[in-house]
Protein backbone atom coordinates (compact mmCIF):
# COMPACT_ATOMS: atom_id res chain seq x y z
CA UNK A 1 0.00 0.00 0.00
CA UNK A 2 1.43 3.44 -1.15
CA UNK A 3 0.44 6.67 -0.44
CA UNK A 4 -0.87 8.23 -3.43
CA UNK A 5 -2.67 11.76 -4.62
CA UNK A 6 -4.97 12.11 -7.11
CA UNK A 7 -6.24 14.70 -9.42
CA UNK A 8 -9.94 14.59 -9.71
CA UNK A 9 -12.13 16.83 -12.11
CA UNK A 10 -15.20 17.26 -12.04
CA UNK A 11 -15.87 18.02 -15.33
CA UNK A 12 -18.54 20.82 -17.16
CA UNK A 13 -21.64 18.03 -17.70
CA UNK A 14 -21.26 16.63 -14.02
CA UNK A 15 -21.52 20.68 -12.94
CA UNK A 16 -24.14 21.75 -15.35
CA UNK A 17 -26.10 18.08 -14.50
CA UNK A 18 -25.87 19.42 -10.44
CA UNK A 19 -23.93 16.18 -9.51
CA UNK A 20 -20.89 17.18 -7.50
CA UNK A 21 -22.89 16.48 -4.00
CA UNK A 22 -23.57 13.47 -5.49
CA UNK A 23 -20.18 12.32 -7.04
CA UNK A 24 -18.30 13.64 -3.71
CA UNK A 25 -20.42 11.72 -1.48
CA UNK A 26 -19.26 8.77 -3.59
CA UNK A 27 -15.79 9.76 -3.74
CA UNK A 28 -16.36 9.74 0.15
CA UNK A 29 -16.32 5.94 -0.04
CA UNK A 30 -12.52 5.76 -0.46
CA UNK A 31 -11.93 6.98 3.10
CA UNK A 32 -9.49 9.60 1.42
CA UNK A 33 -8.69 13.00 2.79
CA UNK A 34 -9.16 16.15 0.00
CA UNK A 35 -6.18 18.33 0.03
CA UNK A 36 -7.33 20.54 -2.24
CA UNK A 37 -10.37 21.97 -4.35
CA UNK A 38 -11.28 24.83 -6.48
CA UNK A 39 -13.73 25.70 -9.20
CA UNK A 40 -11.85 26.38 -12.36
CA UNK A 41 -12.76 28.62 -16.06
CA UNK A 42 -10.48 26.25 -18.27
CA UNK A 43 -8.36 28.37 -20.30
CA UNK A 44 -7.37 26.69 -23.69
CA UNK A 45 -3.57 26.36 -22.63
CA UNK A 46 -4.56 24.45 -19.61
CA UNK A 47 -6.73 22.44 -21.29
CA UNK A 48 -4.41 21.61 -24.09
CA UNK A 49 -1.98 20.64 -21.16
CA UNK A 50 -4.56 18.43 -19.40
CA UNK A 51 -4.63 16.64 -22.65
CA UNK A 52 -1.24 16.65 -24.44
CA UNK A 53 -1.23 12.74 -24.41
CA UNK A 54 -4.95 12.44 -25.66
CA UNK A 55 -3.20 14.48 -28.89
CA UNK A 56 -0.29 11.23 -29.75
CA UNK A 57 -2.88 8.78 -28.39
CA UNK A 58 -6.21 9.80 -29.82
CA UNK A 59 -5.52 13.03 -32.01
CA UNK A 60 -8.50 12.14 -33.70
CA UNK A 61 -10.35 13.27 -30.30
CA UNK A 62 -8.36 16.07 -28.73
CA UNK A 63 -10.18 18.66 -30.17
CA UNK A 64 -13.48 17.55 -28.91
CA UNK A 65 -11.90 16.75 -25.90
CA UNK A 66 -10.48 20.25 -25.17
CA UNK A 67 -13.97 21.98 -26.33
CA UNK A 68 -15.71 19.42 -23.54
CA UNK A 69 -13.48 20.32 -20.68
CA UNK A 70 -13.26 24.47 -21.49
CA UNK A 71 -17.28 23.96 -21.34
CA UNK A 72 -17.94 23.92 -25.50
CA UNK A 73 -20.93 21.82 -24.72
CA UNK A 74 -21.63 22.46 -21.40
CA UNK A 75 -21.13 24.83 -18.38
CA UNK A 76 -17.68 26.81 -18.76
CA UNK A 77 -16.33 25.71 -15.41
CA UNK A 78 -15.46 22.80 -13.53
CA UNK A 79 -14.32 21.05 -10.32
CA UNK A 80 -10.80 20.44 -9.19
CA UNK A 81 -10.03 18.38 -6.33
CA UNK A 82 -6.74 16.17 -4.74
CA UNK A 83 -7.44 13.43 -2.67
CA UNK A 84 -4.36 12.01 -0.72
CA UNK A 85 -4.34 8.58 1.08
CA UNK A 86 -3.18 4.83 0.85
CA UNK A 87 -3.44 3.86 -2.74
CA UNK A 88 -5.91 7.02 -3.96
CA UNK A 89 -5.54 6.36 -7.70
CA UNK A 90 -6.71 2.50 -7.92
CA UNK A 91 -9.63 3.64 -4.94
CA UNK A 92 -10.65 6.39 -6.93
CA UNK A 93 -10.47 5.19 -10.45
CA UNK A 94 -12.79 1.89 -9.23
CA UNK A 95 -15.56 4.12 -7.95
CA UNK A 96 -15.45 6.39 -11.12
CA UNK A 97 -15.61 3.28 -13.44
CA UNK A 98 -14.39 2.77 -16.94
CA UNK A 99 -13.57 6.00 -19.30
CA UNK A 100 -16.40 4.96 -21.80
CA UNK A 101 -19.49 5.13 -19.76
CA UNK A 102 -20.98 2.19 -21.76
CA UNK A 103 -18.28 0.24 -20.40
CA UNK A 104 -18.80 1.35 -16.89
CA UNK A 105 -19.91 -0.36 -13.87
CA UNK A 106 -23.61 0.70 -13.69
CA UNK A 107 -22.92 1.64 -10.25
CA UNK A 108 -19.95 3.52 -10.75
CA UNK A 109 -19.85 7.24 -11.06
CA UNK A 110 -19.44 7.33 -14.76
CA UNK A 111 -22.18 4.21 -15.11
CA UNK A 112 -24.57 5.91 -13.27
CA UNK A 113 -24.24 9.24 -14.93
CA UNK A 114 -22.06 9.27 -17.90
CA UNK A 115 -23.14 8.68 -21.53
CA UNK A 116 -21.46 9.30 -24.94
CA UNK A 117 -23.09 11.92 -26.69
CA UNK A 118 -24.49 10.87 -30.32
CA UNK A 119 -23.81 14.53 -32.25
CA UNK A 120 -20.50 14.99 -30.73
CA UNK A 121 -19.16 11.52 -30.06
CA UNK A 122 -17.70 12.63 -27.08
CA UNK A 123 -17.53 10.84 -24.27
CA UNK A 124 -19.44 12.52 -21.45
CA UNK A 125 -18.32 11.22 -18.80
CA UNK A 126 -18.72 13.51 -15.86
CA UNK A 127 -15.20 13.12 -14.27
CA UNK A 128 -11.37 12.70 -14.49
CA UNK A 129 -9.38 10.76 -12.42
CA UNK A 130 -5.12 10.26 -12.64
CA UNK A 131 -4.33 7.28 -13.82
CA UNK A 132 -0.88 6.46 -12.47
CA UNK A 133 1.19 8.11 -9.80
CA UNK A 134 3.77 10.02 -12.53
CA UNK A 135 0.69 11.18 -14.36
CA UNK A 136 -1.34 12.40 -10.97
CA UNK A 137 1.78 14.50 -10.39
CA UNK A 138 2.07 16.16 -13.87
CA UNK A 139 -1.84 17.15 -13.21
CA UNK A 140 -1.97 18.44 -9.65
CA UNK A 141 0.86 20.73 -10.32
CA UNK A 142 -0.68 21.71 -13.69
CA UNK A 143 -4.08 22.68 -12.23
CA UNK A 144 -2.73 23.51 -8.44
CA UNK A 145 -0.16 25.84 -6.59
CA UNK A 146 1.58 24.28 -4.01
CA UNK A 147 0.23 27.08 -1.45
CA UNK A 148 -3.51 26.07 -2.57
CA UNK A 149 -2.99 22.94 -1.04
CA UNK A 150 -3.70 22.20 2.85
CA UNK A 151 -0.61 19.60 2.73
CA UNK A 152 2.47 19.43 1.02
CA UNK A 153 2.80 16.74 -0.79
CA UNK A 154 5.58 17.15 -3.48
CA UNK A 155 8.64 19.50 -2.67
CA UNK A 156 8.08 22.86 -3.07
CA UNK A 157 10.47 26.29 -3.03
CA UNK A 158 9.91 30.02 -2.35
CA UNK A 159 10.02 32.00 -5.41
CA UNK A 160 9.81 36.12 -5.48
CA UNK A 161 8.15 37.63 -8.26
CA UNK A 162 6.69 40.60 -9.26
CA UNK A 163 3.16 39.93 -10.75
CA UNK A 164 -0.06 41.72 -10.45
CA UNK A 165 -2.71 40.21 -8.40
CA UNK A 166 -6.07 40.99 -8.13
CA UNK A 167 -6.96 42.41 -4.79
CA UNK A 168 -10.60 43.16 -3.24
CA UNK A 169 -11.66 46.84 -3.65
C-alpha cells in the first residue's frame, strides 16, 4: 500500500447536470482525505496541457476533448479536487468506473451518470481521475499551486516575483 494523490475533475456536464454532492459523497467511499479543491474557467492552454497525451494517443479526439473540458458543450467551469491517502488512484479510479461510460460499472460514477453523446461523439463522462502516480503529479501541479494545497505533498520552493494580483476593492 502506497500513499498516493490524485487529481480529480469534475468536469462541465457533471456541474451543469448538479452532480458534484452526489459524485463527492461517492468519492467519500474511499476513506481519502481532500487536500485541495477549487472551481476552475479552463483556459485553452490548460486544457491543451490536461490533454497533451490524448493528442499522440487519440488526435482524432483532442479537439473535442479540449472543447468538452473548457465547457464547449456544457457549463464553462469545472471542479478540481486532490485526494491524498493509501493507494488514492486504484480507490478512486474503481468508484469512477471505466472512461467509456458504456463500459462502466452501472454503479460507478461514470455508469450511473455518464453517456457518450451521439452529435458529438464525445464521451461525457462527468469526471477525471489520474491514472498512475507520474501522471497524478504532472496534473496536480498543472491545475494547483503548491500554497492552494492544505498539505504538502511534493517539494516545493519560495520564489519572489513581481506579478499583479487581483486584490478586493
Amino acid at each position: 500500500m502506497a500513499i498516493q494523490q490524485s487529481l480529480v475533475i469534475i468536469k462541465p456536464d457533471g456541474i451543469v447536470k448538479s452532480l458534484t454532492g452526489n459524485i463527492i459523497t461517492s468519492l467519500s467511499e474511499t476513506k481519502l482525505k481532500i487536500v485541495g479543491a477549487k472551481i476552475v474557467k479552463v483556459p485553452k492552454e490548460l486544457a491543451e496541457d490536461h490533454y497533451k497525451e490524448l493528442k499522440v494517443k487519440k488526435p482524432q479526439v483532442f479537439d473535442s476533448a479540449i472543447k468538452y473540458i473548457m465547457g464547449g458543450f456544457h457549463a464553462d467551469r469545472v471542479l478540481a479536487l486532490v485526494y491524498h491517502g493509501e493507494d488514492a488512484i486504484e480507490k478512486i479510479r474503481k468508484v469512477c468506473g471505466s472512461t467509456n461510460p458504456e463500459d462502466a460499472d452501472p454503479i460507478s460514477i461514470r455508469g450511473r451518470y455518464g453517456r457518450i453523446n451521439s452529435k458529438t461523439g464525445v464521451f461525457e463522462n462527468v469526471i477525471h481521475a489520474s491514472d498512475s502516480e507520474k501522471n497524478a503529479e504532472r496534473e496536480i501541479k498543472l491545475w494547483f499551486a503548491p500554497n492552494e494545497l492544505a498539505e504538502k505533498i511534493y517539494p516545493a520552493k519560495s520564489e519572489k516575483k513581481e506579478t499583479e494580483v487581483l486584490a478586493w476593492a
